[in-house]
Every structure is written in structure tokens, then in C-alpha cells.
Protein backbone atom coordinates (compact mmCIF):
# COMPACT_ATOMS: atom_id res chain seq x y z
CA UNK A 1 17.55 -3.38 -7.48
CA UNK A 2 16.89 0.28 -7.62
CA UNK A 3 19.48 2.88 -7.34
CA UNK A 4 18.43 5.02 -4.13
CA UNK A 5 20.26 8.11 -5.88
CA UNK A 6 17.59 8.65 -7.96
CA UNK A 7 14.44 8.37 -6.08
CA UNK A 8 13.39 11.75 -5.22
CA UNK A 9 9.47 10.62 -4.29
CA UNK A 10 8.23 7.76 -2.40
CA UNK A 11 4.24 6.73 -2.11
CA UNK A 12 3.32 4.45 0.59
CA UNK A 13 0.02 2.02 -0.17
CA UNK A 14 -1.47 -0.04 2.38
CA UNK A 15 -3.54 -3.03 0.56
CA UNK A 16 -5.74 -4.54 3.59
CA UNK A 17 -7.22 -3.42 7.07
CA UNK A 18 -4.83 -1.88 9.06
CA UNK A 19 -6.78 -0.26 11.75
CA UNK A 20 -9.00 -2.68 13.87
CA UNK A 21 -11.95 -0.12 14.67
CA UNK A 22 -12.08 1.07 10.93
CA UNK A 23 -12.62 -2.30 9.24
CA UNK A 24 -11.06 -1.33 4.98
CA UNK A 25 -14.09 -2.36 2.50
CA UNK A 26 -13.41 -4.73 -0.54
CA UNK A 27 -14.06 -1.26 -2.85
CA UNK A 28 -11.11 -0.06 -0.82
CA UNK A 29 -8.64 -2.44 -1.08
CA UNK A 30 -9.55 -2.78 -4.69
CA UNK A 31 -8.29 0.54 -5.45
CA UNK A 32 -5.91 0.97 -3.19
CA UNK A 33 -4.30 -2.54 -5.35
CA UNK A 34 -5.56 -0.71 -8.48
CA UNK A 35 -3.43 2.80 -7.53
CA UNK A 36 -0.34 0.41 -6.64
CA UNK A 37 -0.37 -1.28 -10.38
CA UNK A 38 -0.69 2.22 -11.20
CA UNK A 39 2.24 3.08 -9.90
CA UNK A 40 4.48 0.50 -11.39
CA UNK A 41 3.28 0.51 -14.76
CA UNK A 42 2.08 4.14 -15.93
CA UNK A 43 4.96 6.90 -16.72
CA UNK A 44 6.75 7.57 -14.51
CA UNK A 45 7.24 3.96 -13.56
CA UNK A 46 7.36 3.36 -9.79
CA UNK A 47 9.59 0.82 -8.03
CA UNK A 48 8.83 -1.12 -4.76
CA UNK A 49 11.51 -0.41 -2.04
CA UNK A 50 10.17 -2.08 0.49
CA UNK A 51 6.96 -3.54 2.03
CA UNK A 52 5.61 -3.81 5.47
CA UNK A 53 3.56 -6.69 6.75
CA UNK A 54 1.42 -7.28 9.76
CA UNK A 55 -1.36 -9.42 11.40
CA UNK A 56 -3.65 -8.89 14.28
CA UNK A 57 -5.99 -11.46 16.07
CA UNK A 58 -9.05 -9.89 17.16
CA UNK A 59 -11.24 -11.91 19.84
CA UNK A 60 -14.91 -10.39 18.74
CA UNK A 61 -17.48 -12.15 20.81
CA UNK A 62 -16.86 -15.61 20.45
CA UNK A 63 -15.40 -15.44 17.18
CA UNK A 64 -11.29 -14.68 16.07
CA UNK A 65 -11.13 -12.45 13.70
CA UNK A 66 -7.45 -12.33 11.80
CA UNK A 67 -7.15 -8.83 10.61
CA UNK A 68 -4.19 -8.58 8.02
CA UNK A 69 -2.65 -5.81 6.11
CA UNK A 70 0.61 -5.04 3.71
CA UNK A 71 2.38 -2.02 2.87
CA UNK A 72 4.46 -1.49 -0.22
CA UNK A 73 6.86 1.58 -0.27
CA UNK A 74 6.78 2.54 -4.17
CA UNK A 75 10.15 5.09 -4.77
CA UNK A 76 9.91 7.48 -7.90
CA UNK A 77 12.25 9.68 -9.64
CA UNK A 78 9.87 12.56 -9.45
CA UNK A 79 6.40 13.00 -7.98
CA UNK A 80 3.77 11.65 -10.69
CA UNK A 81 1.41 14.54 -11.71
CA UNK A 82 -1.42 11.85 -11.78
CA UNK A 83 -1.00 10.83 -8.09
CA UNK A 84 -3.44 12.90 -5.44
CA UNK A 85 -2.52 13.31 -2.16
């Protein structure tokens, strides 16, 4: 568990589609899951405090379309110089 005293930064990383009319491409979620390994393994090591997870069913034509999504919360003891806002 990580001590909440210490976290001075915290990154939020959606991995999936989260907004129906702007459909996330498979380059994006690859490096959105790339900058999340990022964050908990390069200096200084980021820890997940919590994730968020949703689903939507889209009716598109005749078709259902499940559009799915989570969101970790990485905490930090200081803002990484590597990570771009």
C-alpha cells in the first residue's frame, strides 16, 4: 500500500476509448499502456492509487458496439521531469 503522505504528484492514464464520438486508435492505446509502464518502472517509480473502469453499449446501425475504457491513477513523490503534459 502506498503511504498518501508522500505523494506530492498524481498522473491519470486512460488505456481504451473513453469518448464514444472520438473512437482511441490501437497506436493510442499502445502508448498510452507504454507511458503507464513508464511510470511504474523508470525513476521516479510511480504507484497505482486507484483505477477507474467503465463500459458503454453503443447501438450503431444494426450492430452493438461495446466501447470500454480503464483509468489508472499513478501517485508520485515528485513530478517526473520526463513526463509532458
Amino acid at each position: 500500500m502506498v503511504d498518501v503522505t508522500d505523494v506530492r504528484f498524481v498522473k491519470r492514464i486512460i488505456v481504451g476509448s473513453n469518448n464514444p464520438s472520438q473512437m482511441a486508435s490501437e497506436e493510442q492505446i499502445e502508448g498510452a499502456r507504454a507511458l503507464l509502464n513508464r511510470c511504474l518502472n523508470e525513476a521516479p517509480r510511480g504507484h497505482i492509487l486507484a483505477t477507474e473502469k467503465s463500459f458503454t453499449i453503443l447501438q450503431i446501425g444494426e450492430h452493438q458496439v461495446v466501447l470500454q475504457w480503464i483509468c489508472y491513477h499513478v501517485a508520485f513523490p515528485r513530478k517526473p521531469s520526463w513526463l509532458v503534459d
